[in-house]
Protein backbone atom coordinates (compact mmCIF):
# COMPACT_ATOMS: atom_id res chain seq x y z
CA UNK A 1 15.10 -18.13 14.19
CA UNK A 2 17.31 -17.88 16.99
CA UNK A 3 16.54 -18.02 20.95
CA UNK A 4 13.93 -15.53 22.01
CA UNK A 5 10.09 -14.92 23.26
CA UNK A 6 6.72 -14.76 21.96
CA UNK A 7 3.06 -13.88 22.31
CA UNK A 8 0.74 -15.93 20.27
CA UNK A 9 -2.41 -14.85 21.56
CA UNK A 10 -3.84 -11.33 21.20
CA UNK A 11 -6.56 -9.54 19.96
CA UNK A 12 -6.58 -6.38 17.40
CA UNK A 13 -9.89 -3.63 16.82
CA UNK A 14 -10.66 -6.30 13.77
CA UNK A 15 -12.29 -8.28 16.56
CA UNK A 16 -12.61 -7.73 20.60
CA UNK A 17 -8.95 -5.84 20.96
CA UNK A 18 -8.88 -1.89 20.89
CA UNK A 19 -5.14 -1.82 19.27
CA UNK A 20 -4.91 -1.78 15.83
CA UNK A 21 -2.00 -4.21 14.26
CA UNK A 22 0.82 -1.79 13.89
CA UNK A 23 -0.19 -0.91 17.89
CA UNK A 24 0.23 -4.85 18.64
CA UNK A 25 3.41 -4.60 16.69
CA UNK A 26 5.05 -1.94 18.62
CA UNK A 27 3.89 -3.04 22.07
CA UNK A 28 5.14 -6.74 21.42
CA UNK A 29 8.85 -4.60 20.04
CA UNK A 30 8.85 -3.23 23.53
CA UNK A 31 7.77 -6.24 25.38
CA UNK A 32 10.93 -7.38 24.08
CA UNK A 33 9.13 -9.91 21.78
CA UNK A 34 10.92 -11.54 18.75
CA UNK A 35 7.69 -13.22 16.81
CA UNK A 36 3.82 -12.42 17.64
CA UNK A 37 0.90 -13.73 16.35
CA UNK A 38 -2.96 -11.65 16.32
CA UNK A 39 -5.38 -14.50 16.87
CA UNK A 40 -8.43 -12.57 15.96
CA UNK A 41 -12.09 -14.17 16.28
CA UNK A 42 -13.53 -14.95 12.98
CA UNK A 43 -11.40 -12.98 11.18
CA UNK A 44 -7.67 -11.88 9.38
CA UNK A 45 -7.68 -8.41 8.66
CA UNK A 46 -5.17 -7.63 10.69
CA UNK A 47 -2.36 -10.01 9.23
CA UNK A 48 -1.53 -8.40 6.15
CA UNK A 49 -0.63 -4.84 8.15
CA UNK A 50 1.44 -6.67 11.29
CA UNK A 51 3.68 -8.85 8.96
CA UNK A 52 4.23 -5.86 6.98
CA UNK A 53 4.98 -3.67 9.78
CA UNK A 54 6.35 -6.21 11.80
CA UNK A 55 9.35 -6.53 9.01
CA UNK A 56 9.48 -3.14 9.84
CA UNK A 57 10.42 -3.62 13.13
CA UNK A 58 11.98 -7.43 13.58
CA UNK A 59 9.17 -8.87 14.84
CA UNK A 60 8.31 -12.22 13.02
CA UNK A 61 4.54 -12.26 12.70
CA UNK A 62 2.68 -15.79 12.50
CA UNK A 63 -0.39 -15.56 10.61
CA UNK A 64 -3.20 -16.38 13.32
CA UNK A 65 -6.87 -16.59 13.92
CA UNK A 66 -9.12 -18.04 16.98
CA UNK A 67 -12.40 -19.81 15.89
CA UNK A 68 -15.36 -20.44 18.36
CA UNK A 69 -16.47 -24.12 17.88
CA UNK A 70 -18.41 -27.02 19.79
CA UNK A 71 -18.32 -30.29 21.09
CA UNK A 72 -20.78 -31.91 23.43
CA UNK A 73 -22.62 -28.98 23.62
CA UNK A 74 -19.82 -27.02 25.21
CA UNK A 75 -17.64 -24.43 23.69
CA UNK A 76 -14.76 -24.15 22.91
CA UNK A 77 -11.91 -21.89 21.46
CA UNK A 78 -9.50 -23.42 18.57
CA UNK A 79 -6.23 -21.50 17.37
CA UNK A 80 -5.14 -21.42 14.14
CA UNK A 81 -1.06 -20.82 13.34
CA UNK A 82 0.56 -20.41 9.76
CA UNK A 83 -2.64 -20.35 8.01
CA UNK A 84 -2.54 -19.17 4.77
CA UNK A 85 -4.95 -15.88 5.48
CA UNK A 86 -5.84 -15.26 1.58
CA UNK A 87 -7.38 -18.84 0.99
CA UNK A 88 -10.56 -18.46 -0.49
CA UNK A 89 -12.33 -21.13 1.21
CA UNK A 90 -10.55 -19.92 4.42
CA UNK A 91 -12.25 -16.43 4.24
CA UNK A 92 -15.30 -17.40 2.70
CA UNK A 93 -16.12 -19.95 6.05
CA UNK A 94 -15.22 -16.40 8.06
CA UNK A 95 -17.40 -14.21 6.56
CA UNK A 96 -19.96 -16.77 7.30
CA UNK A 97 -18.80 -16.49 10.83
CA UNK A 98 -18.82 -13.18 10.96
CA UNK A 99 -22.60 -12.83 9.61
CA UNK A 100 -23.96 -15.13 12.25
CA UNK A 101 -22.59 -13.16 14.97
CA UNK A 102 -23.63 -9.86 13.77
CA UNK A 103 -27.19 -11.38 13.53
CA UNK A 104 -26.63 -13.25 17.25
CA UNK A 105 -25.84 -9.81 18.30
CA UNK A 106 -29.13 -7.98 16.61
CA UNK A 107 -31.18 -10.55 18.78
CA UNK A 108 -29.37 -9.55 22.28
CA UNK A 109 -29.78 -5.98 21.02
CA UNK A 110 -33.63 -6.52 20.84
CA UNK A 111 -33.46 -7.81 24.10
CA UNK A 112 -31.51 -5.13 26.18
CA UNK A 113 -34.46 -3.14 23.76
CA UNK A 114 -37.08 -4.73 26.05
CA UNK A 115 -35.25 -4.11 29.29
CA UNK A 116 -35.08 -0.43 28.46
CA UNK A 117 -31.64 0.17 26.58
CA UNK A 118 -32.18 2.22 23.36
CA UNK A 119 -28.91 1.24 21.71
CA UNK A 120 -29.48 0.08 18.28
CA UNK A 121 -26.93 -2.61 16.17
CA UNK A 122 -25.78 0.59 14.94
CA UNK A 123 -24.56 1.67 17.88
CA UNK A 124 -22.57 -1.69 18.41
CA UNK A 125 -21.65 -1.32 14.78
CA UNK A 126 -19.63 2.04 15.56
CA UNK A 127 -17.41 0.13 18.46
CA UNK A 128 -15.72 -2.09 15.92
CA UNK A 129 -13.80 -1.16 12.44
CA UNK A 130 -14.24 -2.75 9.04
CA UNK A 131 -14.48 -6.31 9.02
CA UNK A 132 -14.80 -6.67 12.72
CA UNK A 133 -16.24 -9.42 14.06
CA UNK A 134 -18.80 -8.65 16.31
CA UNK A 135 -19.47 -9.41 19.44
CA UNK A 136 -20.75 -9.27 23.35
CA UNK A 137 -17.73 -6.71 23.80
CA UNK A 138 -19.26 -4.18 21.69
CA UNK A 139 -22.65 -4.72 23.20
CA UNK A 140 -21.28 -3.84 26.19
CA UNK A 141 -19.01 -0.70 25.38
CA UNK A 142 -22.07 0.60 23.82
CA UNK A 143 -24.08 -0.35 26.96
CA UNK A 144 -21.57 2.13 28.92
CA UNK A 145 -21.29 4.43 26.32
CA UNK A 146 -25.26 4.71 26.39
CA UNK A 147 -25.03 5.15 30.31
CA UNK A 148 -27.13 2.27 30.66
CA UNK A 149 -24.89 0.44 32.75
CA UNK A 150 -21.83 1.51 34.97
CA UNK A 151 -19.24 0.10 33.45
CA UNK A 152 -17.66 -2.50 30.73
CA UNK A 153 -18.16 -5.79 33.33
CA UNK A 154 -21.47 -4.72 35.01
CA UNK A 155 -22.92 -5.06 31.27
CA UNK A 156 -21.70 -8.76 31.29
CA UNK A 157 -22.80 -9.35 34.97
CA UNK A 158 -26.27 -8.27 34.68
CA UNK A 159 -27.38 -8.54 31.22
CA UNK A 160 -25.31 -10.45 28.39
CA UNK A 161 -22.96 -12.49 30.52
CA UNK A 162 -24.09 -16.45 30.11
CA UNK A 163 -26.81 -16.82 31.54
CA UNK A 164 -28.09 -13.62 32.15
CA UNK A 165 -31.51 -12.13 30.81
CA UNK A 166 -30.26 -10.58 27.33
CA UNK A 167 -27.96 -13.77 26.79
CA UNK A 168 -28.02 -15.34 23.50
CA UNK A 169 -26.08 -18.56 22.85
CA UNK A 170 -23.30 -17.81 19.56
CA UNK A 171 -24.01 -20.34 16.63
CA UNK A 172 -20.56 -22.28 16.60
CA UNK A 173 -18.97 -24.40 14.40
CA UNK A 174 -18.22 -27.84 15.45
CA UNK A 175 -14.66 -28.52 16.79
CA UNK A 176 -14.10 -30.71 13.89
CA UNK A 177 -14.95 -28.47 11.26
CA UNK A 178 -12.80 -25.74 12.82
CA UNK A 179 -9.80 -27.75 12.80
CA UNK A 180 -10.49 -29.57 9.33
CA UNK A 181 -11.23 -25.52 8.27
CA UNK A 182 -7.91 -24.33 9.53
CA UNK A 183 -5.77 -27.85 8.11
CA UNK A 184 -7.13 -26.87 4.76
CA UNK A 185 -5.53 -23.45 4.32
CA UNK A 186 -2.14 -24.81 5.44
CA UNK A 187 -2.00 -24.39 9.02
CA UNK A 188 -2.01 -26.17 12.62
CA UNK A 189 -4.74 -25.76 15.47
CA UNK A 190 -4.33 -25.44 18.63
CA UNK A 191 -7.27 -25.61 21.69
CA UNK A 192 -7.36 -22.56 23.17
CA UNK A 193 -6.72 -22.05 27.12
CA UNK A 194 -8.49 -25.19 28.28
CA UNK A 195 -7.79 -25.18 31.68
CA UNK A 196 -10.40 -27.68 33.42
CA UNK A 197 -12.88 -27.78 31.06
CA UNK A 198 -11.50 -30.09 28.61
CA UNK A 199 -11.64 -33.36 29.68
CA UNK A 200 -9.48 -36.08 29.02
CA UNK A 201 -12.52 -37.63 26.46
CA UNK A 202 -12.66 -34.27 24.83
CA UNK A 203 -8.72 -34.12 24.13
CA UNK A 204 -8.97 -37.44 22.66
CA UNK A 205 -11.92 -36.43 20.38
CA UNK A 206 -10.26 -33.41 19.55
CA UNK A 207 -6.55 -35.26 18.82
CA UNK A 208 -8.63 -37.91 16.35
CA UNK A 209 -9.85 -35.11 14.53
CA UNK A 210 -6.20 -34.48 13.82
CA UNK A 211 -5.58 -31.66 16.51
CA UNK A 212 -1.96 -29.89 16.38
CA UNK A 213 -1.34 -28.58 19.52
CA UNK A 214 -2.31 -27.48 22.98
CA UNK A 215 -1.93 -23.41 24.22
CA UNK A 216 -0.19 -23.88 27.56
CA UNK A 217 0.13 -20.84 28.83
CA UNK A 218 -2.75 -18.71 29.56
CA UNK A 219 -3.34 -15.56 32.47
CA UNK A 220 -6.62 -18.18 33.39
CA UNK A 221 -4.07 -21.68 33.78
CA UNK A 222 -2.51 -21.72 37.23
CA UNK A 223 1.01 -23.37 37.38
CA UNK A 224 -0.53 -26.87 38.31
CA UNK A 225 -2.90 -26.84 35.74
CA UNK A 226 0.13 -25.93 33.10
CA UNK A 227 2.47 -28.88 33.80
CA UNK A 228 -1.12 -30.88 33.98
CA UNK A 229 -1.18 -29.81 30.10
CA UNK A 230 2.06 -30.26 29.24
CA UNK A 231 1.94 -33.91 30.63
CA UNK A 232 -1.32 -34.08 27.99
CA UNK A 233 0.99 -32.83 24.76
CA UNK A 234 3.90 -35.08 26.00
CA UNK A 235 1.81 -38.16 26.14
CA UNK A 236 -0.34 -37.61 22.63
CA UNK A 237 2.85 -35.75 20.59
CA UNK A 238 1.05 -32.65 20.52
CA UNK A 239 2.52 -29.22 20.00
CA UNK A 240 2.26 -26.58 22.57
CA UNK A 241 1.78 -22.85 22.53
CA UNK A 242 0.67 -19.64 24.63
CA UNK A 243 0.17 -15.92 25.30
CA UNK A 244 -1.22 -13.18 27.01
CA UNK A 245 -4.81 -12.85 25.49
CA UNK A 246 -4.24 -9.59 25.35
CA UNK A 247 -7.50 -7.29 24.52
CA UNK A 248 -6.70 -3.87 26.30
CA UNK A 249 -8.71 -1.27 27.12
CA UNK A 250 -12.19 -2.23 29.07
CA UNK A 251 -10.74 -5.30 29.83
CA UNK A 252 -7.99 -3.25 31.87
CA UNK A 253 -5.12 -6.65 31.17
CA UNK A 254 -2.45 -4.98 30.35
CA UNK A 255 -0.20 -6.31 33.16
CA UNK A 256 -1.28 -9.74 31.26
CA UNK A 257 1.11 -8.31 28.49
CA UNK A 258 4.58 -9.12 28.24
CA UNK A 259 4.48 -11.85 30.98
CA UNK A 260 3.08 -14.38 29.25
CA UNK A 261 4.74 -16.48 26.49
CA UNK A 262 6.56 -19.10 24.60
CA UNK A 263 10.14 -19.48 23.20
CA UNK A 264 11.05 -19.35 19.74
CA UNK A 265 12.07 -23.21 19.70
CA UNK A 266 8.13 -23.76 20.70
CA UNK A 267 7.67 -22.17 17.08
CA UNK A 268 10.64 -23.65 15.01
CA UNK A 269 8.84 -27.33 16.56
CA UNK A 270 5.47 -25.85 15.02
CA UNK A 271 7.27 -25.11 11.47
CA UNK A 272 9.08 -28.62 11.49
CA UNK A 273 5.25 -30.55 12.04
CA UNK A 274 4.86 -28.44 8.95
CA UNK A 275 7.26 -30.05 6.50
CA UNK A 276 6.23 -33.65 7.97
């Protein structure tokens, strides 16, 4: 590919994102984008349609996915690039995924239940699409949709937020697993927007577990804390990457969109580790 932009981190309706893929497609076409990856959680559904559209349009679309894991007891987000999104073993471990959220998110449901909401699982069903994976978002449109809050981010301040009384912790994967889980359909893995919480311990744990890459840019990493991580992938050989995070709608980010991303030699150097 020749010079040019890209957003490797966004979000479709398959997970927490309220743009469907040929949506994503367009927006990134306008943003003046020449490759794009959807980094849904837990899930692929939306590949297929954006690299099919996105031939449509010239946009070069990187199979992605983001997968909540662990370490130490903390957690953390790990991006997968040029996975191959039809593996069996690959969408078997996401289904999996998928199930133990939808059951984490019963359990907060039963909660709010106690505290006086009367939303059901089926109401947080009917935010999300077909194989959506399910989460705290949902809860919380519902939540507003039911009137039982105010608004989107007063659901997560006062009741689901972490911490707060309808909180349940997500069952993760460890960070290990992730990453060995992403290797063996073909792709690399990236940590996802670090920022201060990964220490220097973690990196290394994460980099012997054969860790591709660090994402760089993020709307949460301030310009200090980017060249911080870039002096991190320089000194272990890693691979870096970034993106807007893009979700839309109740998140209200769209100025996040279009100024936030990497160059299209950032991706060739991710498609040469490849063919090592």
């Amino acid at each position: 590919m020749a010079s040019g932009k890209a957003d490797l981190h966004m979000h479709s309706v398959y997970s927490d994102g309220r743009l469907t893929p040929r949506e994503l497609v367009d927006k990134s076409s306008k943003a003046g984008f020449q490759a794009m990856s959807i980094t849904d959680h837990d899930t692929v559904g939306a590949i297929e349609e954006a690299i099919d559209y996105g031939q449509s349009k010239g946009i070069y679309v990187i199979p992605g996915l983001e997968i909540s894991a662990e370490i130490d007891d903390m957690e953390i987000h790990i991006l997968g690039y040029f996975i191959d999104y039809k593996s069996e073993n690959l969408l078997e471990h996401l289904s999996s995924f998928r199930k133990s959220r939808l059951v984490r998110s019963g359990m907060i449901v039963d909660k709010l239940n106690e505290m006086g909401s009367k939303i059901t699982i089926g109401n947080v069903m009917s935010q999300a699409g077909e194989e959506t994976a399910i989460g705290r978002p949902h809860i919380a449109m519902a939540l507003n949709e039911e009137g039982f809050v105010g608004s989107y981010n007063e659901a997560f301040y006062k009741y689901i937020g972490d911490g707060k009384p309808a909180y349940i912790r997500k069952p993760n994967t460890s960070a290990k697993d992730a990453i060995d889980l992403i290797s063996a359909s073909g792709g690399l893995s990236f940590v996802a927007h670090p920022g201060r919480f990964v220490s220097d311990d973690v990196f290394a744990r994460l980099i012997s577990y054969g860790l591709d890459g660090i994402e760089i840019v993020h709307p949460s990493h301030k310009k200090e804390g980017m060249a911080n991580l870039q002096r991190t992938a320089e000194l272990n050989f890693l691979l870096t990457s970034g993106g807007s995070d893009y979700h839309g709608g109740s998140r209200n980010d769209h100025k996040n969109f279009g100024s936030y991303y990497v160059t299209i030699d950032q991706i060739n150097n991710m498609k040469r580790r490849l063919t090592y």
